[in-house]
Protein backbone atom coordinates (compact mmCIF):
# COMPACT_ATOMS: atom_id res chain seq x y z
CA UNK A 1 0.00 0.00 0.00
CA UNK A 2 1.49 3.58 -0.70
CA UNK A 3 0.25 6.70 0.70
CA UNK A 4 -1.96 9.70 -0.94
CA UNK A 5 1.58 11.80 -1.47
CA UNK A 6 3.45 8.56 -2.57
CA UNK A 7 0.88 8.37 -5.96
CA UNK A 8 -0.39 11.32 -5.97
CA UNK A 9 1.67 12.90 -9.37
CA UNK A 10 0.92 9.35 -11.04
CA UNK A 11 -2.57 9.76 -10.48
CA UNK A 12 -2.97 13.50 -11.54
CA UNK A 13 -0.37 12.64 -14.65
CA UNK A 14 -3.29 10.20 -15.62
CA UNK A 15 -6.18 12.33 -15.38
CA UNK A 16 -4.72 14.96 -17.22
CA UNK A 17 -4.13 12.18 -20.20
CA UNK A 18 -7.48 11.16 -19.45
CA UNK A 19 -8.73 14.70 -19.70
CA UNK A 20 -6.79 14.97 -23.19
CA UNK A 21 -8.02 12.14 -24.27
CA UNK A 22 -10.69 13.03 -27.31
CA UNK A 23 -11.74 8.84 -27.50
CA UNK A 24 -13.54 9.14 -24.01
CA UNK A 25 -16.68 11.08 -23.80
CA UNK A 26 -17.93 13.28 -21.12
CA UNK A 27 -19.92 10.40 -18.87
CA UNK A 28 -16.69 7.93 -19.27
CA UNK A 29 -14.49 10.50 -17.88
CA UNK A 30 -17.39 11.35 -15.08
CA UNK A 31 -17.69 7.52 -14.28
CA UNK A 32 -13.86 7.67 -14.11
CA UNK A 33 -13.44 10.78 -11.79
CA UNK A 34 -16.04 9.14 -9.43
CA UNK A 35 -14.05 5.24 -9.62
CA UNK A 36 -11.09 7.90 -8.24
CA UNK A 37 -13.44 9.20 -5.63
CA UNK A 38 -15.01 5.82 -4.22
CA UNK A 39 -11.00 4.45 -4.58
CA UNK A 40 -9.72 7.52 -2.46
CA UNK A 41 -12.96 7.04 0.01
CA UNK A 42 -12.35 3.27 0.69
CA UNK A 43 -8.15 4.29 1.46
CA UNK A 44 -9.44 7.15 3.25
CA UNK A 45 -11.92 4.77 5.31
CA UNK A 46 -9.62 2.35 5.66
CA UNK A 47 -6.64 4.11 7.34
CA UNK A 48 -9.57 5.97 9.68
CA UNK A 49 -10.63 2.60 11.03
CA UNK A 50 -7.14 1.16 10.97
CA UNK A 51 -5.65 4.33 12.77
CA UNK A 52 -8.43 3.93 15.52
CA UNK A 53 -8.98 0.89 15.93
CA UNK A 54 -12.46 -0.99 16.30
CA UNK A 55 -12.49 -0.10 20.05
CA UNK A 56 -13.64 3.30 18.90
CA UNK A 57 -16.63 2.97 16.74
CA UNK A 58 -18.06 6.28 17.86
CA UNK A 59 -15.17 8.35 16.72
CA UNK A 60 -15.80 11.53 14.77
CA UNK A 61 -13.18 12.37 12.26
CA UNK A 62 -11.01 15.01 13.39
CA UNK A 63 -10.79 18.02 10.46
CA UNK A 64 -10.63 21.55 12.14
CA UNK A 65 -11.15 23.44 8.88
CA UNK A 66 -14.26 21.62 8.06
CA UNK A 67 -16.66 23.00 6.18
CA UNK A 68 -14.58 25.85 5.64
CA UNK A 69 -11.58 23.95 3.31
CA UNK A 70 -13.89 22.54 1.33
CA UNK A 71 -16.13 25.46 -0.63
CA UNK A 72 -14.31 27.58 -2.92
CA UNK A 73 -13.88 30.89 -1.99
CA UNK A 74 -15.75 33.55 -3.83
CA UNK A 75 -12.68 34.84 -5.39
CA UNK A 76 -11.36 31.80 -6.56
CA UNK A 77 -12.16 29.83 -9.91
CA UNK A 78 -13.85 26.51 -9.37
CA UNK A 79 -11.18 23.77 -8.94
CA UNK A 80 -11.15 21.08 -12.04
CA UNK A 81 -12.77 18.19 -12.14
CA UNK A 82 -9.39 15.95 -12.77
CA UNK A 83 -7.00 17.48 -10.48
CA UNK A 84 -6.84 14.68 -7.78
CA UNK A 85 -6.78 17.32 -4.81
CA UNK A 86 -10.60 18.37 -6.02
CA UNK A 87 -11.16 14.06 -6.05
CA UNK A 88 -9.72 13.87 -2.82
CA UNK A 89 -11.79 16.72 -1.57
CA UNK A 90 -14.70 15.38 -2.79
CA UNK A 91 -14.17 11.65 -1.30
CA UNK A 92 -13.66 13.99 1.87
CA UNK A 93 -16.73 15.55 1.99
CA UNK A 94 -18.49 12.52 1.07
CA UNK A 95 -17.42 10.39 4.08
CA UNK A 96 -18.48 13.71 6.25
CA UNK A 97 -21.65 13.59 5.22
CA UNK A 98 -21.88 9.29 5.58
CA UNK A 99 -20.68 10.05 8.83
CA UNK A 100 -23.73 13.05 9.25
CA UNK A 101 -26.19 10.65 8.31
CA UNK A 102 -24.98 8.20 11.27
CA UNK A 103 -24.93 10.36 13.78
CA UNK A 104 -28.67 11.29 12.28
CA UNK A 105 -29.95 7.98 13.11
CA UNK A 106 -28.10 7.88 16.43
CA UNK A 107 -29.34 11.11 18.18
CA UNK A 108 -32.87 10.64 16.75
CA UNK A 109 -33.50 7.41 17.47
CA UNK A 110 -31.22 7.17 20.92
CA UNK A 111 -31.21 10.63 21.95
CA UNK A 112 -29.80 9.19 25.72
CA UNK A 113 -26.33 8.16 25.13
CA UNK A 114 -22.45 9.29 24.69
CA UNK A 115 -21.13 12.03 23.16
CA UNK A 116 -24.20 13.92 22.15
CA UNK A 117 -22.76 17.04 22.32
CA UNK A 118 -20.02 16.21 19.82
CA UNK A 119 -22.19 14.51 17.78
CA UNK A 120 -24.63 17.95 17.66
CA UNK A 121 -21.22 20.00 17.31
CA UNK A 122 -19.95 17.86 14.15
CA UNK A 123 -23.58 17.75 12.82
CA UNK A 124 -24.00 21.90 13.39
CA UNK A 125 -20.70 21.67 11.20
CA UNK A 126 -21.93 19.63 8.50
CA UNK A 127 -25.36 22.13 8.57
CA UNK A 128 -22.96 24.97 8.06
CA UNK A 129 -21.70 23.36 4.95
CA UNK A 130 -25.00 22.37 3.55
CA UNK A 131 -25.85 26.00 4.01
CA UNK A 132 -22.65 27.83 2.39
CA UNK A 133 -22.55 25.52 -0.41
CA UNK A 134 -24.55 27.02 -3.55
CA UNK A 135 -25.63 23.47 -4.54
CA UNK A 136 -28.08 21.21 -3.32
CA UNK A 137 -25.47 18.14 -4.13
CA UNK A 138 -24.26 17.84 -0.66
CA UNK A 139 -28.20 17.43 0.83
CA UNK A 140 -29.19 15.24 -1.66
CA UNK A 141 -26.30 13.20 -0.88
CA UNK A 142 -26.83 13.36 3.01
CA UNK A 143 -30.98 12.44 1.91
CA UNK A 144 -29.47 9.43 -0.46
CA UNK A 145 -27.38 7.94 2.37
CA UNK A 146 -29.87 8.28 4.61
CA UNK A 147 -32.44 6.58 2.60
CA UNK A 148 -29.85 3.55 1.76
CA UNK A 149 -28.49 3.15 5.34
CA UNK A 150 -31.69 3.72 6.88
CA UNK A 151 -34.52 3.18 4.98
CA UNK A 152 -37.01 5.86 3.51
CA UNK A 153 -39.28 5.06 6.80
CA UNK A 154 -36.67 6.84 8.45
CA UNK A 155 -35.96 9.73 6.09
CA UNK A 156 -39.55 10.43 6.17
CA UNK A 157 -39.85 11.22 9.76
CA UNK A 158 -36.47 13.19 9.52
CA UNK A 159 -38.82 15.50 7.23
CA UNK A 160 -41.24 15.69 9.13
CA UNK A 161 -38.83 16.86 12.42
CA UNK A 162 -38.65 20.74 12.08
CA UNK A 163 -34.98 20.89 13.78
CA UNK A 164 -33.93 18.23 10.95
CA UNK A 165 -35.08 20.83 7.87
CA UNK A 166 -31.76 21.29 6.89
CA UNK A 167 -31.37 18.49 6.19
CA UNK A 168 -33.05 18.33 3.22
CA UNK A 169 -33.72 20.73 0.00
CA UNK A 170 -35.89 23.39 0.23
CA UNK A 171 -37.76 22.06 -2.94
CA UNK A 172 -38.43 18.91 -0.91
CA UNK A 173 -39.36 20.86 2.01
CA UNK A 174 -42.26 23.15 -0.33
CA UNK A 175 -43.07 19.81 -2.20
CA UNK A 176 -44.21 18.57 1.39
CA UNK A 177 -46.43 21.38 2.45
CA UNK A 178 -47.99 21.90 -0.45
CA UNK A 179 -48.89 18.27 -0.99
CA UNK A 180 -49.79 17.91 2.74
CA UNK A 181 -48.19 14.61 2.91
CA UNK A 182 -44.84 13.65 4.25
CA UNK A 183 -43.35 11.60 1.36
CA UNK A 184 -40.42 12.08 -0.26
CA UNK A 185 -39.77 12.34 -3.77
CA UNK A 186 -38.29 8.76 -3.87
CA UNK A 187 -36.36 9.32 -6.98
CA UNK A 188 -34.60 12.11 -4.97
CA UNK A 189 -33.75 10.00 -2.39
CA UNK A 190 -32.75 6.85 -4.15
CA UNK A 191 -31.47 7.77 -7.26
């Protein structure tokens, strides 16, 4: 096994060939970026669980500058799809919000046990992102994961909890009241 720094020129050398490359077309080169992304997310995984151990299953990853290093800033042109630091970024923010839709499940359905303030903390974090990002990607990825971990039972009563709104897009959220139902859009939330 080598580490992120040991491959990462070989890996951006290939993208950029694969970005040059006028044979592939646009969803080859998307299905590629995102085998780079689920490749960096099961390394990234596996050195988290490695590193602490299966004694501490409740660990929350430790990023200071999270959500903060991981928007552009206003001033700054987006960052390109191929460069392996945007891949890595992305596999990042990915296994945040994984992590955000465990510690979902947790504090709603076992709101009495450990660490619920640090679970609230990392989860106001992770609202803070969903809120500065000018996409809806990042919720309906947070909805998506819940809905596969959890099951839509559960992501409809998360929609139905006012302090959980944030959770989802506002488009869901008007879809709801003026339907007067509580079901999700189940194409949102599965794909």
């Amino acid at each position: 096994k080598y580490s992120f720094n040991e491959v990462k020129n070989d890996v951006q050398c290939y993208l950029t060939q694969v970005e040059h490359n006028e044979l592939l077309e646009e969803n080859d080169k998307t299905e590629l970026y995102l085998l780079f992304v689920n490749c960096l997310e099961d390394s990234m995984c596996e050195k988290s669980e490695g590193s602490l151990g299966s004694e501490h299953p409740n660990c929350l990853p430790e990023d200071r500058g999270f959500p903060e290093n991981y928007l552009p800033k206003d001033n700054q042109e987006p960052p390109q799809e191929s460069s392996v630091e945007y891949l890595q970024a992305v596999a990042k923010v990915r296994l945040y919000l994984s992590r955000a839709a465990e510690l979902l499940f947790d504090l709603h359905e076992h709101p009495e046990q450990d660490q619920v303030e640090e679970k609230q903390r990392y989860l106001r974090n992770v609202r803070a992102f969903c809120s500065l990002a000018k996409n809806n990607w990042h919720r309906v990825y947070l909805v998506r994961k819940i809905a596969s971990q959890y099951g839509m039972e559960f992501a409809q009563k998360l929609v139905t909890d006012t302090q959980f709104n944030w959770v989802f897009p506002v488009e869901i959220l008007q879809q709801i009241r003026s339907s007067q139902s509580n079901n999700i859009d189940r194409y949102l939330a599965c794909g």
